[in-house]
PDB file of N, CA and C in Angstrom:
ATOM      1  N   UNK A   1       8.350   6.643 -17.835  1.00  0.00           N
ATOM      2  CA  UNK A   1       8.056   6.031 -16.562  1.00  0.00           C
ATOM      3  C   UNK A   1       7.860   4.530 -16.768  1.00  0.00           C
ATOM      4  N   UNK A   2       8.462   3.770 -15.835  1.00  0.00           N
ATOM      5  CA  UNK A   2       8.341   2.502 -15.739  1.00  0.00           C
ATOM      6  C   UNK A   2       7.194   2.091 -15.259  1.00  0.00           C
ATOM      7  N   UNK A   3       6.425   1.129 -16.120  1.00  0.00           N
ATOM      8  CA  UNK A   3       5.597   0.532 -15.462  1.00  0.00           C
ATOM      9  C   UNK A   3       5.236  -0.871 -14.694  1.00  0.00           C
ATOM     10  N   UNK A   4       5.173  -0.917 -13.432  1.00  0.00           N
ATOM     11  CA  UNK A   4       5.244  -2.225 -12.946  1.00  0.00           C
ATOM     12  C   UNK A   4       4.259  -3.521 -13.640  1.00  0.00           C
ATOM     13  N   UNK A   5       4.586  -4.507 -13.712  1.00  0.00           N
ATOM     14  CA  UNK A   5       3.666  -5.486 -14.386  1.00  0.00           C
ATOM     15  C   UNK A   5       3.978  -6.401 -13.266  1.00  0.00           C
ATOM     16  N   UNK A   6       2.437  -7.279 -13.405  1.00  0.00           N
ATOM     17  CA  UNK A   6       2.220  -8.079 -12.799  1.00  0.00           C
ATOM     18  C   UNK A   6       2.015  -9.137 -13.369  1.00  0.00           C
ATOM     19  N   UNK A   7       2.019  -9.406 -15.320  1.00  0.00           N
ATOM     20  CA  UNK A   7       1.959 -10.282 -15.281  1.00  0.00           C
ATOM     21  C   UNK A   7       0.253 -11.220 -15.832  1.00  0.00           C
ATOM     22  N   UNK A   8      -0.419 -10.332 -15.060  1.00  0.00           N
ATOM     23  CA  UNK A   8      -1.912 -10.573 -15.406  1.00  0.00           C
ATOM     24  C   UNK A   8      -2.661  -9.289 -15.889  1.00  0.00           C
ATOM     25  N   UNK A   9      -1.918  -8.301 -16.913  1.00  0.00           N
ATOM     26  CA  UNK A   9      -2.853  -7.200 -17.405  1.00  0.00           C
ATOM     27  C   UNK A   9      -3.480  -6.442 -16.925  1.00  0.00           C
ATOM     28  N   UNK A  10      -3.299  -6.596 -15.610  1.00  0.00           N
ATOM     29  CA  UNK A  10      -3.741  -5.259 -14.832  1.00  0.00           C
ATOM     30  C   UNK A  10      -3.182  -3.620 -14.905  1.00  0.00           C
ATOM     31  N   UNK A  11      -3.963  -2.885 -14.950  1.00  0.00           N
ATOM     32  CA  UNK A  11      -3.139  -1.410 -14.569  1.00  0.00           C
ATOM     33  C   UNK A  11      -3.027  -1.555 -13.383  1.00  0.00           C
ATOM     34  N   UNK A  12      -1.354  -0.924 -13.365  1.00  0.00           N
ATOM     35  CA  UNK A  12      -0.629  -0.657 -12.159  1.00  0.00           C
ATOM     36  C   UNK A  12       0.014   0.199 -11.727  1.00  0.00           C
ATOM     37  N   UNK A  13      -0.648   1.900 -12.654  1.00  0.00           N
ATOM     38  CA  UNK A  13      -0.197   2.960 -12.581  1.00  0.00           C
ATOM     39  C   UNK A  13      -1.313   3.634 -12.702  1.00  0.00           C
ATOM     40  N   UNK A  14      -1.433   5.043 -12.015  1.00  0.00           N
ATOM     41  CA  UNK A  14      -2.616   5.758 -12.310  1.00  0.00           C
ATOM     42  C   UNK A  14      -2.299   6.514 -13.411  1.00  0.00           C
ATOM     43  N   UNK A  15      -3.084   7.819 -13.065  1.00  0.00           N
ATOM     44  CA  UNK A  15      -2.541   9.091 -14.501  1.00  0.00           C
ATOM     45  C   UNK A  15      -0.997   9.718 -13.566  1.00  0.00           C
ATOM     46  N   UNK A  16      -1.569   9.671 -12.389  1.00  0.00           N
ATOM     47  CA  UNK A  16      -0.010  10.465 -11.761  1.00  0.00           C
ATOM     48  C   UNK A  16       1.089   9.764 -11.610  1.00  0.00           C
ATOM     49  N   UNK A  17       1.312   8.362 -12.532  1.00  0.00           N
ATOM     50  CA  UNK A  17       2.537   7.215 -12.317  1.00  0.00           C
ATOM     51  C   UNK A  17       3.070   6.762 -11.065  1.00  0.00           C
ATOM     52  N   UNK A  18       1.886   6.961  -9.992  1.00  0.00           N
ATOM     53  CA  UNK A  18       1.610   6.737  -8.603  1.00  0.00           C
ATOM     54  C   UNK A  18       1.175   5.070  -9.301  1.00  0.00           C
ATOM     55  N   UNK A  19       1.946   4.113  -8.024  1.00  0.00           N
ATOM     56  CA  UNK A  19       1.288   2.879  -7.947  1.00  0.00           C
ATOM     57  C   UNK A  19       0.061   2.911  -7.881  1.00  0.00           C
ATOM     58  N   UNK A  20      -1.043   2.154  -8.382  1.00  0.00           N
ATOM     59  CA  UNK A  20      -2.568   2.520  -7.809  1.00  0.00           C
ATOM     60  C   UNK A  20      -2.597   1.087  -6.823  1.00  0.00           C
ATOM     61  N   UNK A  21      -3.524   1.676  -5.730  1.00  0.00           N
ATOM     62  CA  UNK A  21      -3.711   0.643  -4.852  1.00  0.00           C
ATOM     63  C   UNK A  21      -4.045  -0.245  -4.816  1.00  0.00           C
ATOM     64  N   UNK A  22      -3.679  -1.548  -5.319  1.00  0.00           N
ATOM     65  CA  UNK A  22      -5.275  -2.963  -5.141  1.00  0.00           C
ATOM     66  C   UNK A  22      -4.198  -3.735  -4.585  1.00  0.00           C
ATOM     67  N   UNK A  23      -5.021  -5.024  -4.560  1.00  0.00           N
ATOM     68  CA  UNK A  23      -4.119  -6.199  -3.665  1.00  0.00           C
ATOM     69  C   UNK A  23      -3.162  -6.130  -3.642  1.00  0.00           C
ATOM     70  N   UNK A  24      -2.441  -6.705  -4.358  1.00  0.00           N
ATOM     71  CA  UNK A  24      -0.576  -6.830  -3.883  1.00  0.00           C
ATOM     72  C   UNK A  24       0.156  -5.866  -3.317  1.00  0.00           C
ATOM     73  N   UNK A  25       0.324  -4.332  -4.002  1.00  0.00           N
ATOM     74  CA  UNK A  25       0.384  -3.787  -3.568  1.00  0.00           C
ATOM     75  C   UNK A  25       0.499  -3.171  -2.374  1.00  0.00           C
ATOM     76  N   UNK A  26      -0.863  -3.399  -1.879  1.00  0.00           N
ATOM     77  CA  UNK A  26      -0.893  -2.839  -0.946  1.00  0.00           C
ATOM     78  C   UNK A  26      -0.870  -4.054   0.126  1.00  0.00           C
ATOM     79  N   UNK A  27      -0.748  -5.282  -0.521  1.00  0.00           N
ATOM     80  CA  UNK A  27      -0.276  -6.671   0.713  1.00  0.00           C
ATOM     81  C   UNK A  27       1.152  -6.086   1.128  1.00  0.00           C
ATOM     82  N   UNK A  28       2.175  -5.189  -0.113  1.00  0.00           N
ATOM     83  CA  UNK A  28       3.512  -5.570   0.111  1.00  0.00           C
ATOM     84  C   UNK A  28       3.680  -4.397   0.936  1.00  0.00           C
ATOM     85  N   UNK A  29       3.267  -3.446   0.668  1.00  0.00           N
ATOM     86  CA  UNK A  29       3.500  -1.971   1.835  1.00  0.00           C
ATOM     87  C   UNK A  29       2.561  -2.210   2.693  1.00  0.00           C
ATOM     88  N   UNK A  30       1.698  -2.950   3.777  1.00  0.00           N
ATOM     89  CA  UNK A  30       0.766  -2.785   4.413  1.00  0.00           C
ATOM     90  C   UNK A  30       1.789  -2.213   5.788  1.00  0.00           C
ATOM     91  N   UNK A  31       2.721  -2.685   6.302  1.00  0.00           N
ATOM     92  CA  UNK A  31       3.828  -2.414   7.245  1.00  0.00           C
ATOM     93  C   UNK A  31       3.768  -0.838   7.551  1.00  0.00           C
ATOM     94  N   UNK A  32       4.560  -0.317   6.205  1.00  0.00           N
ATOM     95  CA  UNK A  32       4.711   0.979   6.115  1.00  0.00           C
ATOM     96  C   UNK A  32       3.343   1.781   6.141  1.00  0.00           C
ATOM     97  N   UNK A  33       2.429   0.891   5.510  1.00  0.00           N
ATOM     98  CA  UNK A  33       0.875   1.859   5.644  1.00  0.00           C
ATOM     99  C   UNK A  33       0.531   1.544   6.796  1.00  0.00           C
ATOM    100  N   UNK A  34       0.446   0.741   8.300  1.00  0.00           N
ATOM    101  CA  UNK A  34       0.189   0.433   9.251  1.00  0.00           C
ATOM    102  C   UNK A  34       1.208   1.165   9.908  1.00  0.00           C
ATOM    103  N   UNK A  35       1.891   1.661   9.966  1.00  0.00           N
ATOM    104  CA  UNK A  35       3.089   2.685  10.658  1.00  0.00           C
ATOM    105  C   UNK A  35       3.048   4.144  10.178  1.00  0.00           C
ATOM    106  N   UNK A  36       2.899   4.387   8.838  1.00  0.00           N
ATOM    107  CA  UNK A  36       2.916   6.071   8.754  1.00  0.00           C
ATOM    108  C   UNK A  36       1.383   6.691   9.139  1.00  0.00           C
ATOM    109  N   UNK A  37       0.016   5.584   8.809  1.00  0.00           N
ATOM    110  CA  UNK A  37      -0.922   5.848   8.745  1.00  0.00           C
ATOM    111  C   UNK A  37      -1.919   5.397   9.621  1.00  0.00           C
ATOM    112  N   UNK A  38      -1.170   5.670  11.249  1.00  0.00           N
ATOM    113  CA  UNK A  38      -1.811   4.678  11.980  1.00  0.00           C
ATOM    114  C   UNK A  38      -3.078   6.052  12.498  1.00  0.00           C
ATOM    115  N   UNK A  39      -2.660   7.349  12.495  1.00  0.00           N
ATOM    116  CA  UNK A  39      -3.516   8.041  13.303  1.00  0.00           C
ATOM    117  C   UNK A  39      -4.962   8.280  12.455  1.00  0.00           C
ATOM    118  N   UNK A  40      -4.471   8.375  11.259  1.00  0.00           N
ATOM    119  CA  UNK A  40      -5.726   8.552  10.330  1.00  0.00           C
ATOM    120  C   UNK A  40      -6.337   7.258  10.765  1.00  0.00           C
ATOM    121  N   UNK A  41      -6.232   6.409  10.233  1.00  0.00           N
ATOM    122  CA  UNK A  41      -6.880   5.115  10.660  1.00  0.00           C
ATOM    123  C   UNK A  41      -7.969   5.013  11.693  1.00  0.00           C
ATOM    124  N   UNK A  42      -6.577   5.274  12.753  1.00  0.00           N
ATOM    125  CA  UNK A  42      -7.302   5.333  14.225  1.00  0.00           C
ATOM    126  C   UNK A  42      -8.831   6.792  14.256  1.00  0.00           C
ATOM    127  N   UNK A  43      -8.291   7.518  13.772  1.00  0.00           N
ATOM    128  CA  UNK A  43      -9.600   8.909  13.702  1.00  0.00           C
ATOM    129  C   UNK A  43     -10.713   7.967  12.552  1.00  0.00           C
ATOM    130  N   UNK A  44     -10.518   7.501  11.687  1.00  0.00           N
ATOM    131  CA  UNK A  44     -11.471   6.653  11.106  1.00  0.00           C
ATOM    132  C   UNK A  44     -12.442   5.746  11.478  1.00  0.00           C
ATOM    133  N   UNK A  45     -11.823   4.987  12.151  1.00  0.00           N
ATOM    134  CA  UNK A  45     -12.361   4.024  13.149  1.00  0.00           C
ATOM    135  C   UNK A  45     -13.017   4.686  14.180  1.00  0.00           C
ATOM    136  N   UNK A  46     -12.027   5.354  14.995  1.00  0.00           N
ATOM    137  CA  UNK A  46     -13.276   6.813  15.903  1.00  0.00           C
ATOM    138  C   UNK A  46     -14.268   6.953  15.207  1.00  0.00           C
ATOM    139  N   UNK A  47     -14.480   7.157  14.471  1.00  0.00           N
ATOM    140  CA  UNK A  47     -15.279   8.260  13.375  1.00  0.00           C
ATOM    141  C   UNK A  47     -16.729   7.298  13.423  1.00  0.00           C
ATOM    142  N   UNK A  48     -16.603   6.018  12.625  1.00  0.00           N
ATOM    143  CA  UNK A  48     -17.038   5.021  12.455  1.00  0.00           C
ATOM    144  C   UNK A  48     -17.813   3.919  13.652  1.00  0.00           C
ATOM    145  N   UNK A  49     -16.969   4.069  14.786  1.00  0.00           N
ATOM    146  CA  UNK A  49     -17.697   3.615  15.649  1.00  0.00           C
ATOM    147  C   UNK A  49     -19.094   4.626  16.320  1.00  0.00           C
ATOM    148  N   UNK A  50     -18.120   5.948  16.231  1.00  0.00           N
ATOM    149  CA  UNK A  50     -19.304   6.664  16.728  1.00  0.00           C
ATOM    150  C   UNK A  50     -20.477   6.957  15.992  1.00  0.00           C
ATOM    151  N   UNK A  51     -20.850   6.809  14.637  1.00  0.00           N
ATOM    152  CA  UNK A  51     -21.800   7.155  13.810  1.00  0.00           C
ATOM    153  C   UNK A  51     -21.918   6.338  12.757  1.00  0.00           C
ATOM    154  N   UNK A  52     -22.850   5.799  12.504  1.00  0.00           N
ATOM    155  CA  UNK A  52     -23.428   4.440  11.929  1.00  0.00           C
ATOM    156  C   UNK A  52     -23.657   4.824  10.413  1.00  0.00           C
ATOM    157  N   UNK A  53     -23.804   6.472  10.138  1.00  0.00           N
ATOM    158  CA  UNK A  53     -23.886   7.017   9.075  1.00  0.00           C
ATOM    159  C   UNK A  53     -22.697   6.930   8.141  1.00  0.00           C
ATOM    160  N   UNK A  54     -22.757   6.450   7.189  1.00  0.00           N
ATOM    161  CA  UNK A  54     -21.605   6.403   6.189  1.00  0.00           C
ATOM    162  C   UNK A  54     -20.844   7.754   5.721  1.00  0.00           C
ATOM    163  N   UNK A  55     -21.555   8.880   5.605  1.00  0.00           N
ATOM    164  CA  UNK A  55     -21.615  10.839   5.391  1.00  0.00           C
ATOM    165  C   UNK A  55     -20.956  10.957   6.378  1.00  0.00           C
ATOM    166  N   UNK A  56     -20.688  10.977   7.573  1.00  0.00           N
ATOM    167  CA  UNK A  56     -20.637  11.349   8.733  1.00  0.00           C
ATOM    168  C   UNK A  56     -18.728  11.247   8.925  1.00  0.00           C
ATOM    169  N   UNK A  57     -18.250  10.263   8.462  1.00  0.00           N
ATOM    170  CA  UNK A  57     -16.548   9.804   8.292  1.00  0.00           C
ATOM    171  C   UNK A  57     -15.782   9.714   6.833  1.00  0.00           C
ATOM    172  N   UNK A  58     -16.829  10.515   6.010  1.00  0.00           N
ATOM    173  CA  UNK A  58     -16.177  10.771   4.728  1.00  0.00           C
ATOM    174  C   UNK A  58     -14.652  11.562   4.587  1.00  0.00           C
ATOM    175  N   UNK A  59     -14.778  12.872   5.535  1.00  0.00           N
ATOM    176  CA  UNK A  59     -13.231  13.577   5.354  1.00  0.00           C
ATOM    177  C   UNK A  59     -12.140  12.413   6.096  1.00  0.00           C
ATOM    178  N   UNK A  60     -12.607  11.496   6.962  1.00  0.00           N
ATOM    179  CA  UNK A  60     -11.202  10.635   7.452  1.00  0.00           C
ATOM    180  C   UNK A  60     -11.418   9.830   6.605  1.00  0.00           C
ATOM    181  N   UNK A  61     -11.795   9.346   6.238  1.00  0.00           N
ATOM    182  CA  UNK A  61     -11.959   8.164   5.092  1.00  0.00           C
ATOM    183  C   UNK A  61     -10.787   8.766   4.087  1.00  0.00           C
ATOM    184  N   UNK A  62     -11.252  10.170   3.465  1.00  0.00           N
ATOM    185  CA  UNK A  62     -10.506  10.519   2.811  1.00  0.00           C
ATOM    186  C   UNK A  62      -9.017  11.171   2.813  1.00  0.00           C
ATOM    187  N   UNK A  63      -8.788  11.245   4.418  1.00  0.00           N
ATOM    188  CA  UNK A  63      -7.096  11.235   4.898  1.00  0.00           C
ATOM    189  C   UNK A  63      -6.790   9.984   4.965  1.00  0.00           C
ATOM    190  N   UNK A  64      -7.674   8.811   5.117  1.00  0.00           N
ATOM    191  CA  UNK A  64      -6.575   7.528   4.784  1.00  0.00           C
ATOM    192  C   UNK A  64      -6.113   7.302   3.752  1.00  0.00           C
ATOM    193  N   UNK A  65      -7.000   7.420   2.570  1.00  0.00           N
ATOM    194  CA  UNK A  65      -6.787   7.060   0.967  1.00  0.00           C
ATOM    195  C   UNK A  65      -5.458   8.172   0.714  1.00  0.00           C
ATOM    196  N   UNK A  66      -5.784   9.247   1.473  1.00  0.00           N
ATOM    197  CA  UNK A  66      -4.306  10.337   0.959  1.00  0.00           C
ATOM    198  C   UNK A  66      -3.051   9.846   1.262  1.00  0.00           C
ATOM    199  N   UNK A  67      -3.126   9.266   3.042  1.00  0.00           N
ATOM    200  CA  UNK A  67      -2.094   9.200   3.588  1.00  0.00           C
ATOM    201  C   UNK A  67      -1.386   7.192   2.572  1.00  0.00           C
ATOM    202  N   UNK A  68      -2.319   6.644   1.938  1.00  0.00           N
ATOM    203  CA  UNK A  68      -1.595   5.725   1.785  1.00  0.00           C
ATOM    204  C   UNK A  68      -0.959   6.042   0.101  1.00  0.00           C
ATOM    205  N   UNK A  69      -2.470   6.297  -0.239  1.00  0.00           N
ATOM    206  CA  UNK A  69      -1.054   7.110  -1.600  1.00  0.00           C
ATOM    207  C   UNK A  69       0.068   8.125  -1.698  1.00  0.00           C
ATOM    208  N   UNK A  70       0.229   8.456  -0.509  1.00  0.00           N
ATOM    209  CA  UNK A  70       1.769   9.644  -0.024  1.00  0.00           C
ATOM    210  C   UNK A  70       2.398   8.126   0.562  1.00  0.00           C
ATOM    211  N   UNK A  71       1.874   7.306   1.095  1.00  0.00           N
ATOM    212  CA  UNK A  71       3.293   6.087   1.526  1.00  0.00           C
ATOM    213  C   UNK A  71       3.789   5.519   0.014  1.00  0.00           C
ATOM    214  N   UNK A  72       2.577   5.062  -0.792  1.00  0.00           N
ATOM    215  CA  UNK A  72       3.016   4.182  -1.842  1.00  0.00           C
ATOM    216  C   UNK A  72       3.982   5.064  -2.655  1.00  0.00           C
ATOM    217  N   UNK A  73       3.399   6.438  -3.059  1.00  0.00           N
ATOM    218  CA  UNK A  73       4.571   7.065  -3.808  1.00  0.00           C
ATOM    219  C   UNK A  73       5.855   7.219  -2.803  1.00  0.00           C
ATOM    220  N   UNK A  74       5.971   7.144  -1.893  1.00  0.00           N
ATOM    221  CA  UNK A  74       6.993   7.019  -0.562  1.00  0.00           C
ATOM    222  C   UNK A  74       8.031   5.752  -1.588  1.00  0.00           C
ATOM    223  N   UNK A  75       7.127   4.790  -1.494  1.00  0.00           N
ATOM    224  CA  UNK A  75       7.784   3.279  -1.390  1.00  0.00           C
ATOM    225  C   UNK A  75       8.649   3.788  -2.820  1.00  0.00           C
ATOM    226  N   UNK A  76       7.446   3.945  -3.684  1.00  0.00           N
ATOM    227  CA  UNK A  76       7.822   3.797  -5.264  1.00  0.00           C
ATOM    228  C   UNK A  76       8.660   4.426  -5.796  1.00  0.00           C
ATOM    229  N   UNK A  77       9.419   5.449  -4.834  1.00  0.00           N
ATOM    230  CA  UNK A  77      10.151   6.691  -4.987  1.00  0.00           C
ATOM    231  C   UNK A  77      11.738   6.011  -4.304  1.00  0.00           C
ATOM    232  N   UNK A  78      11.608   5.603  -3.444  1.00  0.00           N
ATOM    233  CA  UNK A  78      12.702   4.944  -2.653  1.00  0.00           C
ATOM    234  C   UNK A  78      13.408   3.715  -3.192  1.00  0.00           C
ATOM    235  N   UNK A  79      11.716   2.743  -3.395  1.00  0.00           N
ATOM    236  CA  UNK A  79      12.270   1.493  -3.547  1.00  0.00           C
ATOM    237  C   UNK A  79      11.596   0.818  -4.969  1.00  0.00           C
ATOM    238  N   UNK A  80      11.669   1.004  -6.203  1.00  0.00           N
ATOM    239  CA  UNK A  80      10.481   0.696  -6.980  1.00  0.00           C
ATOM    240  C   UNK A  80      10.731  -0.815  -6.924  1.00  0.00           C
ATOM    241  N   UNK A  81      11.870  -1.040  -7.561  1.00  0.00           N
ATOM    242  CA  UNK A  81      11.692  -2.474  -7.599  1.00  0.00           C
ATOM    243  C   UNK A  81      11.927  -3.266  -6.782  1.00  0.00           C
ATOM    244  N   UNK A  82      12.139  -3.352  -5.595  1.00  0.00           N
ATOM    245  CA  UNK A  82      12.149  -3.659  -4.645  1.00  0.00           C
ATOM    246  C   UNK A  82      10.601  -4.020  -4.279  1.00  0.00           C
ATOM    247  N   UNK A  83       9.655  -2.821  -4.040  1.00  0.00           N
ATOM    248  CA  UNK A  83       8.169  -3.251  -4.085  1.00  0.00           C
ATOM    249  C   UNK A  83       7.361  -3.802  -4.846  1.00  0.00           C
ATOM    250  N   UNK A  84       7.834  -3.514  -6.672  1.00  0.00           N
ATOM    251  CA  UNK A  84       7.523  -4.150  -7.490  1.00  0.00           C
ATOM    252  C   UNK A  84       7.585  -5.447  -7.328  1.00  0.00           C
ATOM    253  N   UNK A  85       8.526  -6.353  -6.974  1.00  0.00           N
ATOM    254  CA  UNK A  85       9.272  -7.498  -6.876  1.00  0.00           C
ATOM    255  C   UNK A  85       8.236  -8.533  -5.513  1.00  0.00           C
ATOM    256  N   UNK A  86       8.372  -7.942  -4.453  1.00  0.00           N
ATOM    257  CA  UNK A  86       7.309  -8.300  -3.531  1.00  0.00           C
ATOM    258  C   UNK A  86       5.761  -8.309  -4.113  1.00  0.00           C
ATOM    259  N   UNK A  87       5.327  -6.836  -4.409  1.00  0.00           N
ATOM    260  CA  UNK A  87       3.970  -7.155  -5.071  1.00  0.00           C
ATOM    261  C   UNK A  87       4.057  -8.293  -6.043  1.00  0.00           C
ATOM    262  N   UNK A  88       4.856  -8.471  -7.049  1.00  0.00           N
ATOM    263  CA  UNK A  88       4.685  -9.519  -7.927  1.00  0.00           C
ATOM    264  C   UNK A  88       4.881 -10.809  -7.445  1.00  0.00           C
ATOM    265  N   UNK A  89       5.695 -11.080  -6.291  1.00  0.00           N
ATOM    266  CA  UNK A  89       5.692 -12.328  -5.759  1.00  0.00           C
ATOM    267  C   UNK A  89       4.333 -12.599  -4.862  1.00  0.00           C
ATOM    268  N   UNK A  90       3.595 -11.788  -4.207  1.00  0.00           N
ATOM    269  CA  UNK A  90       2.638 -11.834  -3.387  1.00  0.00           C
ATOM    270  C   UNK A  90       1.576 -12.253  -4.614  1.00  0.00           C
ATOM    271  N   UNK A  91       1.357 -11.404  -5.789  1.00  0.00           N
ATOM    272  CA  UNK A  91       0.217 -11.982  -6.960  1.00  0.00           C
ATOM    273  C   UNK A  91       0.211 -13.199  -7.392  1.00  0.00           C
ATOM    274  N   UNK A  92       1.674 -13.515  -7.819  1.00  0.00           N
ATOM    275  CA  UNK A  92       1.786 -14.873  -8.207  1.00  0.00           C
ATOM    276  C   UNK A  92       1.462 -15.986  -6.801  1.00  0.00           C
ATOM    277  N   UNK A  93       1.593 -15.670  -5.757  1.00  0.00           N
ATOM    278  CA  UNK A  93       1.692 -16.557  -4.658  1.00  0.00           C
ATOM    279  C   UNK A  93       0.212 -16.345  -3.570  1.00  0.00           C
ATOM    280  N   UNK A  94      -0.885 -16.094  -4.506  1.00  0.00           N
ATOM    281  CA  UNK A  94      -2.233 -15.687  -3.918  1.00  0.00           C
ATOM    282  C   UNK A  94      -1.729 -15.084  -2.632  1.00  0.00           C
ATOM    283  N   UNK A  95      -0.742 -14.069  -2.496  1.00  0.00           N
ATOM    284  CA  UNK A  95      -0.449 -12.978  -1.137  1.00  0.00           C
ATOM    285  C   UNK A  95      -0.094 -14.046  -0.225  1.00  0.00           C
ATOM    286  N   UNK A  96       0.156 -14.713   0.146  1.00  0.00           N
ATOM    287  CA  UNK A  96       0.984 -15.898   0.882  1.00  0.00           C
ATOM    288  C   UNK A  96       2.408 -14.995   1.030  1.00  0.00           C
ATOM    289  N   UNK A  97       1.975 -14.536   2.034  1.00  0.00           N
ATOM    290  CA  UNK A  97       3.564 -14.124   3.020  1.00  0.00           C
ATOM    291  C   UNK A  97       4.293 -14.968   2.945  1.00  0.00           C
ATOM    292  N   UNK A  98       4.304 -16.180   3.825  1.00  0.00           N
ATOM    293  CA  UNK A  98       5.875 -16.913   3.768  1.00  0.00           C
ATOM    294  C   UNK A  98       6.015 -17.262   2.324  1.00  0.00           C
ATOM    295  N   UNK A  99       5.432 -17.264   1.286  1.00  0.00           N
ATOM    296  CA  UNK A  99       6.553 -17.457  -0.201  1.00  0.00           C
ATOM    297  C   UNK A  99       7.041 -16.385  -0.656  1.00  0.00           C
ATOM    298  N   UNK A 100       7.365 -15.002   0.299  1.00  0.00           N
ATOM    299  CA  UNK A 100       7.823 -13.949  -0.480  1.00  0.00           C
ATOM    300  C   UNK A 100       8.313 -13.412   0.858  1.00  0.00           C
ATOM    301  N   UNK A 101       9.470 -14.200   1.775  1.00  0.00           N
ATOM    302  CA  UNK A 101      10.436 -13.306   2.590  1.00  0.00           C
ATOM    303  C   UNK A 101      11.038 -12.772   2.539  1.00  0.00           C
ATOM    304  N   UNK A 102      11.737 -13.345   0.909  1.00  0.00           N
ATOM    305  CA  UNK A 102      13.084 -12.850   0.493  1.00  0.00           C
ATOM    306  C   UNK A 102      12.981 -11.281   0.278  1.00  0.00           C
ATOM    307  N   UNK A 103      11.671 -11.408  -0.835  1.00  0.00           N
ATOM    308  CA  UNK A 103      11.135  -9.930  -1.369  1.00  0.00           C
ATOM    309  C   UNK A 103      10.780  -8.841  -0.121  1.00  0.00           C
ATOM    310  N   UNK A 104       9.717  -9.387   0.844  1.00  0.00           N
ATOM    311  CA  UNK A 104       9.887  -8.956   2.091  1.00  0.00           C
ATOM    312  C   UNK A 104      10.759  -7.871   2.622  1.00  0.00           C
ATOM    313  N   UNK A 105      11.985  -8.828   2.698  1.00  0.00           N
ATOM    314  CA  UNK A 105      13.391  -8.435   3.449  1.00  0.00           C
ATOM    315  C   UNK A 105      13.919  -7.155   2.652  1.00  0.00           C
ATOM    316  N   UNK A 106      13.991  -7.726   0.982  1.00  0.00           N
ATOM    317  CA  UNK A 106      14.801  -6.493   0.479  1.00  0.00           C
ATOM    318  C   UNK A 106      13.607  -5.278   0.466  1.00  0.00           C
ATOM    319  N   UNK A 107      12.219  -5.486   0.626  1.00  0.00           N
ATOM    320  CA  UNK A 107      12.001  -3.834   0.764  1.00  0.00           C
ATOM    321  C   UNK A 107      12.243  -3.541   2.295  1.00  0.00           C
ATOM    322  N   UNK A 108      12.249  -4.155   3.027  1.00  0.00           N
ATOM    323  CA  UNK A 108      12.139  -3.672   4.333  1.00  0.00           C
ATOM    324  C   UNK A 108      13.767  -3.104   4.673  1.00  0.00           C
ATOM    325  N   UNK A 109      14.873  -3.827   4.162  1.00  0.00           N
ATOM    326  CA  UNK A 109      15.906  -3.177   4.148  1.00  0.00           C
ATOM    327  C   UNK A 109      16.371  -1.980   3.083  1.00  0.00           C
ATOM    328  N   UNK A 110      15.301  -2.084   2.019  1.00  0.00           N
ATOM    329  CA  UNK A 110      15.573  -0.464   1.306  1.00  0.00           C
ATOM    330  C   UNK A 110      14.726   0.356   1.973  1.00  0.00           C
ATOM    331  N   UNK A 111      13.399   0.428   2.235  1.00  0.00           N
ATOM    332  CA  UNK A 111      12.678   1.366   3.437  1.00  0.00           C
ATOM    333  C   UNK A 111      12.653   0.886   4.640  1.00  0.00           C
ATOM    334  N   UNK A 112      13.623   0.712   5.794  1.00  0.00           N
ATOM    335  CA  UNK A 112      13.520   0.399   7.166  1.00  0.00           C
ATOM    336  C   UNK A 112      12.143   0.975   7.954  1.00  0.00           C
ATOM    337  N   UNK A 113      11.330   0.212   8.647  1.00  0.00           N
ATOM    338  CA  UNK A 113      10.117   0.335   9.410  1.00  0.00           C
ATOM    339  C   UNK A 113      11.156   0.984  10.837  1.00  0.00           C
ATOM    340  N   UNK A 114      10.482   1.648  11.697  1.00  0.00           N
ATOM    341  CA  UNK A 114      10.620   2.153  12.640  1.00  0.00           C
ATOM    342  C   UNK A 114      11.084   1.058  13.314  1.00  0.00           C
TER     343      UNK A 114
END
């Protein structure tokens, strides 16, 4: 299994060779995680507004974290380097969108958004 590098020694694979989530990452799929994972979200936020208790929105909490590691292995499965390439331009470019359209473009044209 390939492992993505960033460059700055970070792990960027878990034990399941699933991307693991931290910044870039998840700067470069936020699209696709804001589109496959909008209902969890939304039940989260329900969840959260209604009860001030942290216990209380643990199981949606824990369908978001699912639903975005089922997108990232989504991405990483479809498009690795393609996302690789964006995440690494977003790290090097403190996540500054406009210096990484190009990267942008080619994942958005290997995984098309709705």
């Amino acid at each position: 299994e390939q492992a993505m590098d960033y460059g700055d020694g970070s792990a960027t694979r878990g034990p399941d060779g699933a991307p693991i989530a931290f910044g870039p990452v998840l700067y470069a799929a936020n699209k696709h995680i804001g589109d496959e994972c909008s209902s969890q979200n939304s039940s989260f936020i329900d969840c959260k507004t209604g009860d001030a208790n942290p216990r209380a929105c643990l199981q949606q909490g824990k369908q978001v974290v699912s639903c975005v590691q089922t997108v990232l292995k989504k991405l990483d499965n479809q498009c690795p380097a393609q996302l690789t390439k964006f995440a690494q331009c977003l790290n090097n470019n403190q996540n500054k969108f406009h210096m990484c359209r190009a990267e942008q473009q080619a994942l958005e044209e290997c995984s098309p958004l709705p």
